[in-house]
Protein backbone atom coordinates (compact mmCIF):
# COMPACT_ATOMS: atom_id res chain seq x y z
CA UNK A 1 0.00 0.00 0.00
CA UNK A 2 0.77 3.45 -1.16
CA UNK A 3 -0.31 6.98 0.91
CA UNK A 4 -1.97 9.51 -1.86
CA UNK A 5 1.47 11.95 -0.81
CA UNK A 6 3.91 9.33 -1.50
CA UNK A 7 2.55 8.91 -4.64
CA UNK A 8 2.66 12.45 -5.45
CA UNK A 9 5.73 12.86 -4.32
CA UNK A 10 7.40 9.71 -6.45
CA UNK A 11 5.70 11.82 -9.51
CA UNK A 12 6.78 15.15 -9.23
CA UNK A 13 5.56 16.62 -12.45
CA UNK A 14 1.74 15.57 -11.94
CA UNK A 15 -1.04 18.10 -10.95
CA UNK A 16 -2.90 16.99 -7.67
CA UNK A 17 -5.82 17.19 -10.03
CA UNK A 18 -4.36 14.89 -12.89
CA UNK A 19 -3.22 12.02 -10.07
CA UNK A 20 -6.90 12.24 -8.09
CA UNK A 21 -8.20 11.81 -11.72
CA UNK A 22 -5.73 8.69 -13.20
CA UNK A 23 -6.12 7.16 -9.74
CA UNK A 24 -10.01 7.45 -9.99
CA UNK A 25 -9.74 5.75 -13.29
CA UNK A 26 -7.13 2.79 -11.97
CA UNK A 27 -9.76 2.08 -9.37
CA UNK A 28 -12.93 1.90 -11.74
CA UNK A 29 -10.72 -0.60 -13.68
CA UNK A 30 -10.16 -2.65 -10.91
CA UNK A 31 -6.02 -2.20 -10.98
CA UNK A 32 -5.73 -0.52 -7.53
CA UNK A 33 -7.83 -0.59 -4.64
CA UNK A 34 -8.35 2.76 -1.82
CA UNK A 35 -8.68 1.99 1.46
CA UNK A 36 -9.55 4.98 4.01
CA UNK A 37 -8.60 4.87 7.81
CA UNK A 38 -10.83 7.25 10.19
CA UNK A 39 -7.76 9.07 11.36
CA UNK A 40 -7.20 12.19 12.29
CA UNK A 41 -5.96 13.53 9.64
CA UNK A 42 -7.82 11.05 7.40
CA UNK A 43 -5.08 8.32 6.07
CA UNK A 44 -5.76 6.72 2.51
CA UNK A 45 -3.40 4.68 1.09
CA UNK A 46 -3.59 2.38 -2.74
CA UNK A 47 -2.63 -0.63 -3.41
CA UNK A 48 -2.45 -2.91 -6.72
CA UNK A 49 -5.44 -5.30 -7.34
CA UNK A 50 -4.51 -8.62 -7.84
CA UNK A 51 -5.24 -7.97 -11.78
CA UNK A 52 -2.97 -4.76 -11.43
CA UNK A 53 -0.34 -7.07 -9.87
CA UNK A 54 -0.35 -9.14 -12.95
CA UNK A 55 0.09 -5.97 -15.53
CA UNK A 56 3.20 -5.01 -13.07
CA UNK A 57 5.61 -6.63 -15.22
CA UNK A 58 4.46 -5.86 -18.71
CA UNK A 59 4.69 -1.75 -17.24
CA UNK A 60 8.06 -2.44 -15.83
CA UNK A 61 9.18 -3.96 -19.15
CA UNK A 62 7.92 -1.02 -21.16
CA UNK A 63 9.52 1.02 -18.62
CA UNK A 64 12.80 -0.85 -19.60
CA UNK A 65 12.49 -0.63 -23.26
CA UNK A 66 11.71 3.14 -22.97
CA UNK A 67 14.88 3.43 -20.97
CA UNK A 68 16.83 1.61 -23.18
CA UNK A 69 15.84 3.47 -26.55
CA UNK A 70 15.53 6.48 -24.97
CA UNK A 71 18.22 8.35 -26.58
CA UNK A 72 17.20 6.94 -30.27
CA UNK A 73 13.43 8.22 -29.39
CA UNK A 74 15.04 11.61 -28.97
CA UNK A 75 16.96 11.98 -32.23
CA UNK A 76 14.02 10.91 -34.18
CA UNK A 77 11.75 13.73 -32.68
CA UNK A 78 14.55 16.56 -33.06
CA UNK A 79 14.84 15.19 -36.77
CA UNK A 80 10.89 15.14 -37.44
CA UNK A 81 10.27 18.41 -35.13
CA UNK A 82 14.00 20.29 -37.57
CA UNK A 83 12.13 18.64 -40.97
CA UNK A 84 8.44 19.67 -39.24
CA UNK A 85 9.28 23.44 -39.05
CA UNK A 86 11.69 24.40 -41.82
């Protein structure tokens, strides 16, 4: 289980807004699960659904390949965006 902060924090480019949203949407697809304490404050904390446990290692290996061709990704957008605008 993941706390809604430590989530935001491990993604530090996404709007509070955009991660409420995609979070909303992994739960109505049954990938993660919310579970809400009565705390004070209020703790909630996600977790992977036993379905989102079995897509972990097809995202990890995309993850990989994206790492791995990352530098060939980026010289084929600088040549499309230098043919794009000239």
């Amino acid at each position: 289980p993941v706390r809604y902060s430590d989530l935001a924090d491990a993604i530090p480019s996404i709007s509070q807004r955009m991660l409420t949203l995609t979070l909303k949407q992994l739960r109505r697809n049954g990938i993660v699960t919310r579970t809400t304490y009565p705390e004070v404050p209020p703790r909630v904390e996600y977790a992977l659904t036993e379905l989102g446990a079995s897509l972990l290692s097809t995202v990890l290996a995309l993850a990989a390949w994206s790492a791995d061709h990352h530098a060939e990704i980026r010289r084929h957008q600088t040549a499309f965006d230098s043919a794009t605008t000239a």
